[in-house]
Each structure stands twice: as structure tokens, then as C-alpha cells.
PDB file of N, CA and C in Angstrom:
ATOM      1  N   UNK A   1      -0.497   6.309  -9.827  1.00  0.00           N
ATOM      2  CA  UNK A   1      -0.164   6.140  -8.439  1.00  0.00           C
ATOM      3  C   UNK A   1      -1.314   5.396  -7.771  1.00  0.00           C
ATOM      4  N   UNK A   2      -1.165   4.796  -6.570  1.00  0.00           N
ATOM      5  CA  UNK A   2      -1.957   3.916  -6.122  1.00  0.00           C
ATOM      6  C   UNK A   2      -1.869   3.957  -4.918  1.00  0.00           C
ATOM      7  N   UNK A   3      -2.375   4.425  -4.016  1.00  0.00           N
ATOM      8  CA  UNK A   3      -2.288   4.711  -2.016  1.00  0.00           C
ATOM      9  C   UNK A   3      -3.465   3.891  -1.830  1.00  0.00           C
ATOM     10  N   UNK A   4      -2.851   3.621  -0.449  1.00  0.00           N
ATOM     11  CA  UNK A   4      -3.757   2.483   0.598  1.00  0.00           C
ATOM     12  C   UNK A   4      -3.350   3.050   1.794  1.00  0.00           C
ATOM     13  N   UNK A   5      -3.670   3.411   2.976  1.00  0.00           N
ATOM     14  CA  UNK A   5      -3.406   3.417   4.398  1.00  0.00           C
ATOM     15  C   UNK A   5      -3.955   2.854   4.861  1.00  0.00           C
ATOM     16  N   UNK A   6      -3.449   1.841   5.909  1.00  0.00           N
ATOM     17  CA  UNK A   6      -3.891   0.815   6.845  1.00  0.00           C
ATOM     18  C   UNK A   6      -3.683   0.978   8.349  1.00  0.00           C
ATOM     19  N   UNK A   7      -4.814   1.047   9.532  1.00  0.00           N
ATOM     20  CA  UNK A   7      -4.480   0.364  10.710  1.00  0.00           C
ATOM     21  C   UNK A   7      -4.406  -1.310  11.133  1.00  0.00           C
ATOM     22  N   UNK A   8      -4.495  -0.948  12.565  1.00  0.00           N
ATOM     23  CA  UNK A   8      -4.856  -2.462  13.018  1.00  0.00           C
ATOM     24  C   UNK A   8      -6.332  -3.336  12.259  1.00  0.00           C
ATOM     25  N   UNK A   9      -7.611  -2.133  12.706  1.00  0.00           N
ATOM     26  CA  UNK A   9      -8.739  -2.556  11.898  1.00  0.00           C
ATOM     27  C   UNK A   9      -8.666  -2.675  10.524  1.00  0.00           C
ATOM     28  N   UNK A  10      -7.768  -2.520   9.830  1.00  0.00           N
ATOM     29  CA  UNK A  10      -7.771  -2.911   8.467  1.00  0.00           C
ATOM     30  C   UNK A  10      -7.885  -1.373   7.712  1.00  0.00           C
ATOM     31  N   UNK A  11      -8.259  -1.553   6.369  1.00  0.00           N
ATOM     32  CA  UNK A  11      -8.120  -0.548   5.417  1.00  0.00           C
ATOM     33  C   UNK A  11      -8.875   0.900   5.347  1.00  0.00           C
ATOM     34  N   UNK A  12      -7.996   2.105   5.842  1.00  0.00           N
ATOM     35  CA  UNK A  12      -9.069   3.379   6.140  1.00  0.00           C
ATOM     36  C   UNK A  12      -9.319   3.682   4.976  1.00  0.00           C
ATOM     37  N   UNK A  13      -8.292   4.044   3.917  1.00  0.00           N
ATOM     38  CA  UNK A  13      -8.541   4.754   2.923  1.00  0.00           C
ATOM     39  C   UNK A  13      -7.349   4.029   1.403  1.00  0.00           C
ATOM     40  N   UNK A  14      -7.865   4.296   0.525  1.00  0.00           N
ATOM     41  CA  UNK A  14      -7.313   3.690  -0.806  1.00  0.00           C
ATOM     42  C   UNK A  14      -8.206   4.405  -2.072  1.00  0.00           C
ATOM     43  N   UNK A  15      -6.824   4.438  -2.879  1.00  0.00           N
ATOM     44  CA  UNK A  15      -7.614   5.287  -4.119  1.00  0.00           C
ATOM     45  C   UNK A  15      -6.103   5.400  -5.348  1.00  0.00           C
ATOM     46  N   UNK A  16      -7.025   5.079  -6.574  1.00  0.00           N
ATOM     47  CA  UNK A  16      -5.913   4.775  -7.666  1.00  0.00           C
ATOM     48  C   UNK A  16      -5.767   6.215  -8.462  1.00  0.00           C
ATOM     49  N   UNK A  17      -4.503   6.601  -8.686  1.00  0.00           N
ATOM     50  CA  UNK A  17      -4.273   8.206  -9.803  1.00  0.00           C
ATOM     51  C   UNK A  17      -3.608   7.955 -11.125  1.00  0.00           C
ATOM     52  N   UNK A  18      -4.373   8.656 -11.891  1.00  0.00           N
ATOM     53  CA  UNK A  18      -3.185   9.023 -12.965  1.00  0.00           C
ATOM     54  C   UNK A  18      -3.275   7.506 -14.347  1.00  0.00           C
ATOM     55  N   UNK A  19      -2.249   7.352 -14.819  1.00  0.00           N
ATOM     56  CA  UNK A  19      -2.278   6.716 -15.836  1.00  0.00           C
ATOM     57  C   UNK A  19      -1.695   5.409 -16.177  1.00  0.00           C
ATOM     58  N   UNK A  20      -1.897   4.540 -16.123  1.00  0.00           N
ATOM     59  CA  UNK A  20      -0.849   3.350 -16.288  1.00  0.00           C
ATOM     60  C   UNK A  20      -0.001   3.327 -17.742  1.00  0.00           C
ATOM     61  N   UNK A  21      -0.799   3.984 -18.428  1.00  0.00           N
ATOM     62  CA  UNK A  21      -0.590   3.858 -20.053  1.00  0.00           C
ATOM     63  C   UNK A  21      -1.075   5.144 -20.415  1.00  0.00           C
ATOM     64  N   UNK A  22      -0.421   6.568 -20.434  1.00  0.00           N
ATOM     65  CA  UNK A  22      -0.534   7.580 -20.721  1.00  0.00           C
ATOM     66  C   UNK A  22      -1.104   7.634 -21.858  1.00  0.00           C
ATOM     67  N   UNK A  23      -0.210   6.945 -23.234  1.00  0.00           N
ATOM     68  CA  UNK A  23      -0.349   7.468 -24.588  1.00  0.00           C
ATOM     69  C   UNK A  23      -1.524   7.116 -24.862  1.00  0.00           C
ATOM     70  N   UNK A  24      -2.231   5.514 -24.122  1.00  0.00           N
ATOM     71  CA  UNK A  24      -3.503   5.448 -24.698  1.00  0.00           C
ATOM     72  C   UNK A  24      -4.564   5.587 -23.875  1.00  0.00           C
ATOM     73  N   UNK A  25      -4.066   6.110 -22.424  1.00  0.00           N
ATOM     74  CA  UNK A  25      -5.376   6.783 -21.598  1.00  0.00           C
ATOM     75  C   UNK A  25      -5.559   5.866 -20.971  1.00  0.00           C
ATOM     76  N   UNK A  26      -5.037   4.773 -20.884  1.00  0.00           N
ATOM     77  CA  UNK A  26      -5.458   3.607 -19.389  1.00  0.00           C
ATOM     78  C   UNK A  26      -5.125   3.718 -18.106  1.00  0.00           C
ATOM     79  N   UNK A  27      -6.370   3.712 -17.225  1.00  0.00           N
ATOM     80  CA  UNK A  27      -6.135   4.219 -16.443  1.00  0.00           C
ATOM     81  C   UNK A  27      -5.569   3.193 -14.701  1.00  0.00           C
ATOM     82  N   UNK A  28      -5.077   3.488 -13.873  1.00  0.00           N
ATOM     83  CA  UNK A  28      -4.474   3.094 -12.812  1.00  0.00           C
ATOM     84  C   UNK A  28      -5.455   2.201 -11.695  1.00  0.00           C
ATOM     85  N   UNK A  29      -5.616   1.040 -12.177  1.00  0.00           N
ATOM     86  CA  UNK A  29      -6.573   0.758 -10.908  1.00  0.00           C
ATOM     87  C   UNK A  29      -5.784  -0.534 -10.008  1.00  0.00           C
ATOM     88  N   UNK A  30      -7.219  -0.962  -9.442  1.00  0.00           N
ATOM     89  CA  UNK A  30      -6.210  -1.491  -8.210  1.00  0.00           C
ATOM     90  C   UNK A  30      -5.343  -2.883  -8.641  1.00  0.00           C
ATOM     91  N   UNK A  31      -5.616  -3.254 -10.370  1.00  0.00           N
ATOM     92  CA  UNK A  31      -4.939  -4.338 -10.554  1.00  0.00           C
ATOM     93  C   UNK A  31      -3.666  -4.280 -11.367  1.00  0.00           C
ATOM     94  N   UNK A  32      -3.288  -2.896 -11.423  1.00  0.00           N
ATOM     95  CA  UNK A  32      -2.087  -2.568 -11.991  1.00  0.00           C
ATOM     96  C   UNK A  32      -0.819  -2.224 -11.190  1.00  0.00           C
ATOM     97  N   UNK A  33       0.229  -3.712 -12.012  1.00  0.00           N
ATOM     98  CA  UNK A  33       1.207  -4.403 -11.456  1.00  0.00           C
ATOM     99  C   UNK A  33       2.255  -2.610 -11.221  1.00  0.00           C
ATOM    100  N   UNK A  34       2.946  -2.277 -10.045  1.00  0.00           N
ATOM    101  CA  UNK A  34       3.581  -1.646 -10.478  1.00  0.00           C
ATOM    102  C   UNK A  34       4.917  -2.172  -9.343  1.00  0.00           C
ATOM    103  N   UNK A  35       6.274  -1.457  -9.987  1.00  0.00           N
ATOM    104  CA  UNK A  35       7.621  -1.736  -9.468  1.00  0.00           C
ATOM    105  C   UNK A  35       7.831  -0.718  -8.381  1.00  0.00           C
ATOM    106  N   UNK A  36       8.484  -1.293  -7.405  1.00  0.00           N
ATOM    107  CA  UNK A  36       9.123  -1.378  -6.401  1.00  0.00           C
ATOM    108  C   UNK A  36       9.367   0.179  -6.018  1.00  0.00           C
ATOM    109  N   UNK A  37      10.085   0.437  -7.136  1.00  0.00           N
ATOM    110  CA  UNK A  37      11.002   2.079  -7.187  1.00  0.00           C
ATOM    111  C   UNK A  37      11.689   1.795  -6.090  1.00  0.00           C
ATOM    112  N   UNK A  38      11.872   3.366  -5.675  1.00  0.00           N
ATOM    113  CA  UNK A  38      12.354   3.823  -4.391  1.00  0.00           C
ATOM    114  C   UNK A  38      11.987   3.493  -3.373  1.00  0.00           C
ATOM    115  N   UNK A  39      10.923   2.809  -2.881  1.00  0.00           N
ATOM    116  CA  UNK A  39      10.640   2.671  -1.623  1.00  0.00           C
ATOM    117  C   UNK A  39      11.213   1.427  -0.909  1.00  0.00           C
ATOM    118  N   UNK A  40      11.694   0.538  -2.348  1.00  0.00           N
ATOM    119  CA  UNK A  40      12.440  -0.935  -2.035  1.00  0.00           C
ATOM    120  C   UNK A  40      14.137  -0.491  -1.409  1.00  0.00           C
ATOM    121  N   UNK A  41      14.391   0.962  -1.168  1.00  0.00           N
ATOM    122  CA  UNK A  41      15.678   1.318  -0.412  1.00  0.00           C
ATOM    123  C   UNK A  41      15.204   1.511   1.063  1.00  0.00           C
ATOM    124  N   UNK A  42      14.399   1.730   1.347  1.00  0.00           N
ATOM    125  CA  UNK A  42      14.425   1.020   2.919  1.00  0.00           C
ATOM    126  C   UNK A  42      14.032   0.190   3.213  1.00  0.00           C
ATOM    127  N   UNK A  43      13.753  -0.639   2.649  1.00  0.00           N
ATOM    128  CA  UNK A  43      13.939  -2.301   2.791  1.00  0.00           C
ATOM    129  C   UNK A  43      14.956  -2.428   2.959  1.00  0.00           C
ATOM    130  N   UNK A  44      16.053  -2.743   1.931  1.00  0.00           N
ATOM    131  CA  UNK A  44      17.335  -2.610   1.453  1.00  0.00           C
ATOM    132  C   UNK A  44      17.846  -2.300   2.823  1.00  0.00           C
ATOM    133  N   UNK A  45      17.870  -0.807   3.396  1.00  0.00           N
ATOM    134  CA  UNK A  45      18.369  -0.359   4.485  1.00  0.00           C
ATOM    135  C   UNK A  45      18.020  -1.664   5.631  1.00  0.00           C
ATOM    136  N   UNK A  46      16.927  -1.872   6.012  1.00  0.00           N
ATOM    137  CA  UNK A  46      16.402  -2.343   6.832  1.00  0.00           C
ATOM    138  C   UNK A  46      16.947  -3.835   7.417  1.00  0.00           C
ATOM    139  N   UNK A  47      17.083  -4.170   6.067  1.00  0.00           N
ATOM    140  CA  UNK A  47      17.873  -5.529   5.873  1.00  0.00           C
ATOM    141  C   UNK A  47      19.001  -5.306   6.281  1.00  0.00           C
ATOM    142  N   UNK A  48      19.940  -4.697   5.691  1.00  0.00           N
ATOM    143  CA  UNK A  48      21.549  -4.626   5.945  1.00  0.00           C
ATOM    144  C   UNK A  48      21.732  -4.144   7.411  1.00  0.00           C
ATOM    145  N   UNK A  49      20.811  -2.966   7.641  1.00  0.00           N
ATOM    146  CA  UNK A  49      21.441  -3.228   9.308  1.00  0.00           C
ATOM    147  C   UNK A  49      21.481  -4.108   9.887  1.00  0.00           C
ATOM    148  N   UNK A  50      19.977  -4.830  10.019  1.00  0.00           N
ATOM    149  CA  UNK A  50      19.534  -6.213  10.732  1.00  0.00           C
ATOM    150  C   UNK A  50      20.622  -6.436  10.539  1.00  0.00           C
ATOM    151  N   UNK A  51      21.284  -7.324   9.316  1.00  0.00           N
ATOM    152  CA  UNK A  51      22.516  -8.050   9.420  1.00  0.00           C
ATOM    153  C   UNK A  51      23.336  -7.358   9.881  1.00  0.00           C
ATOM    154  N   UNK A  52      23.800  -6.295  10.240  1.00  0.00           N
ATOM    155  CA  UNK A  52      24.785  -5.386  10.414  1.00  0.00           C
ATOM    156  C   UNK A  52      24.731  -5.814  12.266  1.00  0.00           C
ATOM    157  N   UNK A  53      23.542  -5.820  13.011  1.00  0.00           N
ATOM    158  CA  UNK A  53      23.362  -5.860  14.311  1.00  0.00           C
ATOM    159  C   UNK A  53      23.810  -7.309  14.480  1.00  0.00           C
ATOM    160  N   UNK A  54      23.712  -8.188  13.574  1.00  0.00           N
ATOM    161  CA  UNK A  54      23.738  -9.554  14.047  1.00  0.00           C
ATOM    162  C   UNK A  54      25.212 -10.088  13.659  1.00  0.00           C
ATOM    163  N   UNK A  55      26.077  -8.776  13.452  1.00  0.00           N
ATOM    164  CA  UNK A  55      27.335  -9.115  13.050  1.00  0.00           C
ATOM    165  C   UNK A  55      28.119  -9.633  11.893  1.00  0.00           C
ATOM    166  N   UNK A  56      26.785 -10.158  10.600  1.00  0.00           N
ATOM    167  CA  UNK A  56      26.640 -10.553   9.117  1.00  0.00           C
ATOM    168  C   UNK A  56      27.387  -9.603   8.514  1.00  0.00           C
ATOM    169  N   UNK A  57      27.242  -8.336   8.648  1.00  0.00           N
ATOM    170  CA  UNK A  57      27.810  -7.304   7.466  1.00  0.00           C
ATOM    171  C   UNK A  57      28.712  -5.994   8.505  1.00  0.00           C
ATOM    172  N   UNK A  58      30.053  -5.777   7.823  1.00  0.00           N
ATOM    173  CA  UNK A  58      30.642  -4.855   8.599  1.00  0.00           C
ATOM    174  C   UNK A  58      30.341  -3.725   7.159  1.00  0.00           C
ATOM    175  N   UNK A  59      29.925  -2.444   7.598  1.00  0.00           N
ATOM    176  CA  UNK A  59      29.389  -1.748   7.350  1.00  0.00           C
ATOM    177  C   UNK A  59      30.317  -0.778   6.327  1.00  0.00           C
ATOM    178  N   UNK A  60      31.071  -1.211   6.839  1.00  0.00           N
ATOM    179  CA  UNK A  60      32.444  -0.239   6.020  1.00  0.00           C
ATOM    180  C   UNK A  60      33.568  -1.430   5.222  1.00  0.00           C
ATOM    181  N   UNK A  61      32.985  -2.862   5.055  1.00  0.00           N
ATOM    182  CA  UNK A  61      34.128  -3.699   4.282  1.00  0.00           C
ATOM    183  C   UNK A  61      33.965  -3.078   2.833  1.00  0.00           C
ATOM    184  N   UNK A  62      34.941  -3.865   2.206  1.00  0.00           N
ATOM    185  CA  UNK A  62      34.613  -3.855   0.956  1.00  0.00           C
ATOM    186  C   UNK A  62      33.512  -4.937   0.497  1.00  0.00           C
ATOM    187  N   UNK A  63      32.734  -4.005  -0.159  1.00  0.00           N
ATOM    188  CA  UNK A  63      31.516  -4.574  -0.667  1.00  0.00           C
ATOM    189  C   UNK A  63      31.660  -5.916  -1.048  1.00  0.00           C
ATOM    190  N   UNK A  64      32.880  -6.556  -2.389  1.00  0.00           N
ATOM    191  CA  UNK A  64      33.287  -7.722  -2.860  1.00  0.00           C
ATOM    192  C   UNK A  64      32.984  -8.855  -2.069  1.00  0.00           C
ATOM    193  N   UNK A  65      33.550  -8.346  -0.239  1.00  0.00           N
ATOM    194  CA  UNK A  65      33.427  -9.396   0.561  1.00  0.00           C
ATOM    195  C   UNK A  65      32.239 -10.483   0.507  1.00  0.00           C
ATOM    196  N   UNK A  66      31.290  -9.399   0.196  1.00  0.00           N
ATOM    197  CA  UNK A  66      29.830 -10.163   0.140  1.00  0.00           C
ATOM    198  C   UNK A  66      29.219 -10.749  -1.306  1.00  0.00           C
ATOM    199  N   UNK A  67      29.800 -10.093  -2.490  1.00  0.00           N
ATOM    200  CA  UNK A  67      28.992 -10.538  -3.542  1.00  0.00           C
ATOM    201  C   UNK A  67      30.015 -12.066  -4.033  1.00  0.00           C
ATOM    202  N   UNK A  68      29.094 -12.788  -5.016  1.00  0.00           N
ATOM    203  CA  UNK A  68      29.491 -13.499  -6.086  1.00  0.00           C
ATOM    204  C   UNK A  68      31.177 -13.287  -6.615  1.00  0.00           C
ATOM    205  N   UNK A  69      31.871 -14.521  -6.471  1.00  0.00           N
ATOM    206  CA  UNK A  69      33.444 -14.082  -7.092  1.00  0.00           C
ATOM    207  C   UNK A  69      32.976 -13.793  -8.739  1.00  0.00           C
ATOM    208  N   UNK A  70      33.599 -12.364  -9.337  1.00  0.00           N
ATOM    209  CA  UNK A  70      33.473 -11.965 -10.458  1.00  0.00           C
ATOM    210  C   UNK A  70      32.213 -11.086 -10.971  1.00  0.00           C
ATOM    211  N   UNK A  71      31.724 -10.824  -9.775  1.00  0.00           N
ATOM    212  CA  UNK A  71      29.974 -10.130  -9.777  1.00  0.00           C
ATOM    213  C   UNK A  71      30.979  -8.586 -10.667  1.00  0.00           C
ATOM    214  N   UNK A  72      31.455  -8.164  -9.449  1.00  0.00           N
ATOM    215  CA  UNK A  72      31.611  -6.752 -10.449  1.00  0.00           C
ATOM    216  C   UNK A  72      33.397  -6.897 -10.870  1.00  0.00           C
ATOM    217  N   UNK A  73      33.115  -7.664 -12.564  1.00  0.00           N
ATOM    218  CA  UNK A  73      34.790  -7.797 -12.858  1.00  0.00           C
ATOM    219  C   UNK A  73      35.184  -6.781 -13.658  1.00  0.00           C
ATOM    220  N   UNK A  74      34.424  -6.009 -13.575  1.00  0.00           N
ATOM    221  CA  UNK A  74      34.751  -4.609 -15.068  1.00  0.00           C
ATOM    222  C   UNK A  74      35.046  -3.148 -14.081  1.00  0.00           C
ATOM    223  N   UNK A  75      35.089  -3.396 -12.729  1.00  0.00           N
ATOM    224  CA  UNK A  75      35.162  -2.069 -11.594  1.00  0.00           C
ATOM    225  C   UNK A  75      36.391  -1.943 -12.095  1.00  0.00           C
ATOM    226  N   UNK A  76      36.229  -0.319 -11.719  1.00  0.00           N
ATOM    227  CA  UNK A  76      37.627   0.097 -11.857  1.00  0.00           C
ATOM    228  C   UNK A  76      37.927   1.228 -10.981  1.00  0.00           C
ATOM    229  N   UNK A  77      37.228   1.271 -10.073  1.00  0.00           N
ATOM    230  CA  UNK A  77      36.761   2.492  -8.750  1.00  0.00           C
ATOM    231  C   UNK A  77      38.652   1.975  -7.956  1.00  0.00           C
ATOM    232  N   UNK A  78      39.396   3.603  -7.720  1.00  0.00           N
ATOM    233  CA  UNK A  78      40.559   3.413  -6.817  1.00  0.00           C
ATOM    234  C   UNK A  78      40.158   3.071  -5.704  1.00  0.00           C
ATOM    235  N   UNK A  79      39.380   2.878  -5.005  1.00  0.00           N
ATOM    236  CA  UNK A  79      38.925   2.646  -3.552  1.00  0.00           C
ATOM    237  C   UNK A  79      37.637   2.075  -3.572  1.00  0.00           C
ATOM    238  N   UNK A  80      37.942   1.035  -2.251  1.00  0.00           N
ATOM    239  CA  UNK A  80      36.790   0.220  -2.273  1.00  0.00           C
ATOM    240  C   UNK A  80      34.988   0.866  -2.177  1.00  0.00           C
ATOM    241  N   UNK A  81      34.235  -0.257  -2.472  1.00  0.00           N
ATOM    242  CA  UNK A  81      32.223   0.109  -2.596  1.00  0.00           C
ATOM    243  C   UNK A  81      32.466  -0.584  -1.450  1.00  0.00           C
ATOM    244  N   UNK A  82      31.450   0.359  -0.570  1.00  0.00           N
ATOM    245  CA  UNK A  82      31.272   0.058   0.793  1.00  0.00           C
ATOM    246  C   UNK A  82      29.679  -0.846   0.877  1.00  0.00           C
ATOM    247  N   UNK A  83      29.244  -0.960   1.912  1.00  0.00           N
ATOM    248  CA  UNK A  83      27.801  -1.511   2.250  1.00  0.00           C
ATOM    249  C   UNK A  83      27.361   0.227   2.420  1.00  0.00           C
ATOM    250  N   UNK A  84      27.911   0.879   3.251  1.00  0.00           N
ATOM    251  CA  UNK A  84      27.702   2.757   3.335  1.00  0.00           C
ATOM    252  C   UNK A  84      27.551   3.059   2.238  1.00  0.00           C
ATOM    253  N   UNK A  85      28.204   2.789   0.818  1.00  0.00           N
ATOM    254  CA  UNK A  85      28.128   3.561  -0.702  1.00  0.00           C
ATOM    255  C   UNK A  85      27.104   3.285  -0.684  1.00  0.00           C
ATOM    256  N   UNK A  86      26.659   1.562  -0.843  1.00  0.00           N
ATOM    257  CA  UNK A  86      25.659   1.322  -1.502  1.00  0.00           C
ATOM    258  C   UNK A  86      24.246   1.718  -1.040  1.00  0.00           C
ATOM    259  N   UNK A  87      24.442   1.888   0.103  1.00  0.00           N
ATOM    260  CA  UNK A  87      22.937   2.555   1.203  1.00  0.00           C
ATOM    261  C   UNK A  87      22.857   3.784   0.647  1.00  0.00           C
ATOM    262  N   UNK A  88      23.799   4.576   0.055  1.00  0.00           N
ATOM    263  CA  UNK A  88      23.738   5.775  -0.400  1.00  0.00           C
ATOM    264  C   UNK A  88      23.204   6.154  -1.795  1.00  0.00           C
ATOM    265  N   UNK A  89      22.053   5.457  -1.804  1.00  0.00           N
ATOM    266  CA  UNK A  89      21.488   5.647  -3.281  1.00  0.00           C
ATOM    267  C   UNK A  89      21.933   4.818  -4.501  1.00  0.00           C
ATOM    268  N   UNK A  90      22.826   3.810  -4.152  1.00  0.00           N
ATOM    269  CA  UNK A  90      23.406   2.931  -5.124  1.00  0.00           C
ATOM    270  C   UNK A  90      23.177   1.473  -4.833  1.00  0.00           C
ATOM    271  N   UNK A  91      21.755   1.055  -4.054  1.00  0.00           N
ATOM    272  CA  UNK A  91      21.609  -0.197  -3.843  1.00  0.00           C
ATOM    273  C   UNK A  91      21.128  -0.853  -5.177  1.00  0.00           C
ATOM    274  N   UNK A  92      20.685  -2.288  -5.413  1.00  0.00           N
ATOM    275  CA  UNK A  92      20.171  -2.434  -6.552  1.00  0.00           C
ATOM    276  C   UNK A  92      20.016  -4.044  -6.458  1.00  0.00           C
ATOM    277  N   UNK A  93      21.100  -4.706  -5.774  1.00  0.00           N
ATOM    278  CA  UNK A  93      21.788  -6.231  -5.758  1.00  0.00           C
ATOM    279  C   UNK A  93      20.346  -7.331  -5.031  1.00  0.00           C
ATOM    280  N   UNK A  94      20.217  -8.503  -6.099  1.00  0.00           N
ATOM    281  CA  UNK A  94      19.286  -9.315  -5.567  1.00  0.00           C
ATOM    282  C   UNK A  94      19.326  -9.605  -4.358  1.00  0.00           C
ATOM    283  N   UNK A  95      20.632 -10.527  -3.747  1.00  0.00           N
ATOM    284  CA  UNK A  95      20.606 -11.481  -2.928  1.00  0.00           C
ATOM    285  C   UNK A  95      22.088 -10.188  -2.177  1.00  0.00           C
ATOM    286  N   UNK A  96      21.933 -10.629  -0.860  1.00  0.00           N
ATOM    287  CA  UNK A  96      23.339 -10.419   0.285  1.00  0.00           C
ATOM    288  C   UNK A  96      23.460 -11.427   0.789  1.00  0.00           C
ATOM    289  N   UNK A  97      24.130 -10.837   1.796  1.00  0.00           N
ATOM    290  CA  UNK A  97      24.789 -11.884   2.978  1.00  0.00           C
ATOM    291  C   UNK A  97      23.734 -13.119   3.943  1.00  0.00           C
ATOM    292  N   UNK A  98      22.562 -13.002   3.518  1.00  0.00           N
ATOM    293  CA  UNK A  98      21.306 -13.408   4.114  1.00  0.00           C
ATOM    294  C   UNK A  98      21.535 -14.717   4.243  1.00  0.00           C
ATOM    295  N   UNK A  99      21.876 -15.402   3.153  1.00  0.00           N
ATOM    296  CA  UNK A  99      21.832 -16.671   2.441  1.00  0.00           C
ATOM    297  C   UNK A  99      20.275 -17.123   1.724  1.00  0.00           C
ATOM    298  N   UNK A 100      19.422 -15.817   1.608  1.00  0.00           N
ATOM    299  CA  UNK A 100      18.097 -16.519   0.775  1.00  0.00           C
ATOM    300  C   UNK A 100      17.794 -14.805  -0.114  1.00  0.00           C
ATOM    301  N   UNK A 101      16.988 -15.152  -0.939  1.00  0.00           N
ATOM    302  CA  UNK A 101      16.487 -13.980  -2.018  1.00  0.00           C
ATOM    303  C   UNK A 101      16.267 -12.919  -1.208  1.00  0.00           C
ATOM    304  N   UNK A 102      16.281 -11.124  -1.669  1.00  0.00           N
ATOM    305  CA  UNK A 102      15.760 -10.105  -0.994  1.00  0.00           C
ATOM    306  C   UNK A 102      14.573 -10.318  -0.569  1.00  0.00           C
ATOM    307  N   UNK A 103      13.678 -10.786  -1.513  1.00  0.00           N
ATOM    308  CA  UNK A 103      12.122 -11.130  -1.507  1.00  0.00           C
ATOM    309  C   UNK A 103      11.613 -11.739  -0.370  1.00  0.00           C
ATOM    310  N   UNK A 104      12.585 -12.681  -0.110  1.00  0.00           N
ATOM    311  CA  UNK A 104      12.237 -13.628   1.189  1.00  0.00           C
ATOM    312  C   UNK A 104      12.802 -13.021   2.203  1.00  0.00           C
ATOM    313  N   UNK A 105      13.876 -12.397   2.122  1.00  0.00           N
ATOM    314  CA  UNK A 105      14.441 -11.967   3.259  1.00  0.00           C
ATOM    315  C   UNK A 105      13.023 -10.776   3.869  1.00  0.00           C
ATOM    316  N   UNK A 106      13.131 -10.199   3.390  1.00  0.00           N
ATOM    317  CA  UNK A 106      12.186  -8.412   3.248  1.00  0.00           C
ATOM    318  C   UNK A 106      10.680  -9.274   4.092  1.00  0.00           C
ATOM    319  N   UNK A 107      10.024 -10.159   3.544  1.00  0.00           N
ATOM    320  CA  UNK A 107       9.056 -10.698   3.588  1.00  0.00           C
ATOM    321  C   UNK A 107       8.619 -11.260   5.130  1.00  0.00           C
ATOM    322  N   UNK A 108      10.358 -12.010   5.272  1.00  0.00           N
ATOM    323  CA  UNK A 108      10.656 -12.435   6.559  1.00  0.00           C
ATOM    324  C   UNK A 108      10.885 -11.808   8.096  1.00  0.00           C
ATOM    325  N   UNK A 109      11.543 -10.934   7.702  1.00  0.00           N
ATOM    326  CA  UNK A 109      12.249 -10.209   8.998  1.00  0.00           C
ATOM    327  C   UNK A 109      11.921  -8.470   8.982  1.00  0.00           C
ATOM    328  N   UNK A 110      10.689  -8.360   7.780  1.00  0.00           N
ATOM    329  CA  UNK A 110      10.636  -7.048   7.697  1.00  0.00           C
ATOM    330  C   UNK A 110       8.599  -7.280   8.219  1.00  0.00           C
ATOM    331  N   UNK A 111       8.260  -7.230   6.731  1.00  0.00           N
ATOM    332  CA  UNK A 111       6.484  -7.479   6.355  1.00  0.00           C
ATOM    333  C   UNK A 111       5.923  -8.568   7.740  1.00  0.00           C
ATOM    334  N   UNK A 112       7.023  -9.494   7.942  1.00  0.00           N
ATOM    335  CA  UNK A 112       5.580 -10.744   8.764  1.00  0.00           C
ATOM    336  C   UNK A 112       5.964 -10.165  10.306  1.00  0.00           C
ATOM    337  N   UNK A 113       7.032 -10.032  10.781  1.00  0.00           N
ATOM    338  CA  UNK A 113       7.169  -8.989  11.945  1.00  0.00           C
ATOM    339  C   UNK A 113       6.349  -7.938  12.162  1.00  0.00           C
ATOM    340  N   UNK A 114       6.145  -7.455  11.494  1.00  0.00           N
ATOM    341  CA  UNK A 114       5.232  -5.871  11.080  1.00  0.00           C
ATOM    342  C   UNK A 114       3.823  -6.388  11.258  1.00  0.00           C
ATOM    343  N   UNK A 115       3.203  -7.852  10.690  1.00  0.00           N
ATOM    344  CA  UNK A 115       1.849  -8.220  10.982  1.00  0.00           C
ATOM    345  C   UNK A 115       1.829  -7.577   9.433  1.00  0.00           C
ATOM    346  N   UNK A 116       2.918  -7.292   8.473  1.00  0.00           N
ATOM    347  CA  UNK A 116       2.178  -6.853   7.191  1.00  0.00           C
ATOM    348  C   UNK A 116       2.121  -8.079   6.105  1.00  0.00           C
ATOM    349  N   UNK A 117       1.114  -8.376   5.854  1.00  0.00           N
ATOM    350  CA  UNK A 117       0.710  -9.449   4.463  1.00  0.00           C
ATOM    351  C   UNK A 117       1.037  -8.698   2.751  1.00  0.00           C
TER     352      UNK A 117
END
């Protein structure tokens, strides 16, 4: 694990835990790459409302509306995946309704708003 807390003045506190590589004892420092996990779902959230406020995403369509024709051709769910399902612990999808990557989107209208680098 790896924590940082930040104000305006910059960095109060930071400190690396635990193991990057258990089996052979390497340990967690500040240059170890790690993924997203869970915390990339309120992003996720963050994003889809935005679009949701700006009229981009109705909240309750069927999901299809928005992806790739043939993205999910193997579903077999009786009732439609909502933008609501997917906020519900089932997000995962690169790109939405944005018209540019999550990465950029998140980066854009989330991190540089925020003043976060």
C-alpha cells in the first residue's frame, strides 16, 4: 500500500506498506507501479453523472445505447444493463459517451478542475 495526503501547501504526509512481491520480500516503495482497483469507481461515477447533467447519458437507457455495435454480442440478460447497473459495482468499460479515452476524460473534467496533477 502506498498513502500520500495532500493540501494546498503541498505534501503533509506519505509512506509506503507491505509488499509488492510477497513471495520474494520486495518491498513497496514510492516507485511501485500499482492499478487503479476500486477507487477508479468514483471516477467512473463522477464521469457519468457529469454526462448525465449535461444530458449525454440517460441514466436508466439501455446501456447498448452507448457502447460499440456488437460490444456485448454473447448477453443474454432478459432485461436491459442500465448506466444504474453498471454504477453498481459492475463498471469496467474503457471509453463512454465522452467521445475521448476514460484517461483523458478523468484527467480532464475530474484531476485538472481539482488543481490535481
Amino acid at each position: 500500500m502506498s498513502v500520500a495526503v495532500f493540501n494546498e501547501n503541498g505534501t503533509i504526509y506519505r509512506n509506503c506498506f507491505g509488499y509488492m512481491d510477497v513471495k520474494n520480500s520486495i518491498p513497496v516503495t514510492e516507485d511501485t507501479v500499482m492499478e487503479w482497483g476500486s477507487v477508479s469507481k468514483l471516477l467512473v461515477w463522477i464521469s457519468v453523472m457529469q454526462l448525465a447533467e449535461q444530458g449525454k447519458i440517460d441514466l436508466d437507457a439501455d446501456v447498448n445505447t452507448y457502447l460499440p455495435e456488437g460490444f456485448l454480442h454473447n448477453r443474454t440478460y432478459d432485461t436491459s444493463i442500465t448506466m444504474l447497473n453498471l454504477m453498481n459495482n459492475n463498471a469496467g468499460f474503457e471509453e463512454r459517451v465522452s467521445g475521448v479515452p476514460y484517461y483523458e476524460y478523468v484527467r480532464t473534467n475530474i484531476f485538472e478542475p481539482l488543481g490535481m496533477n
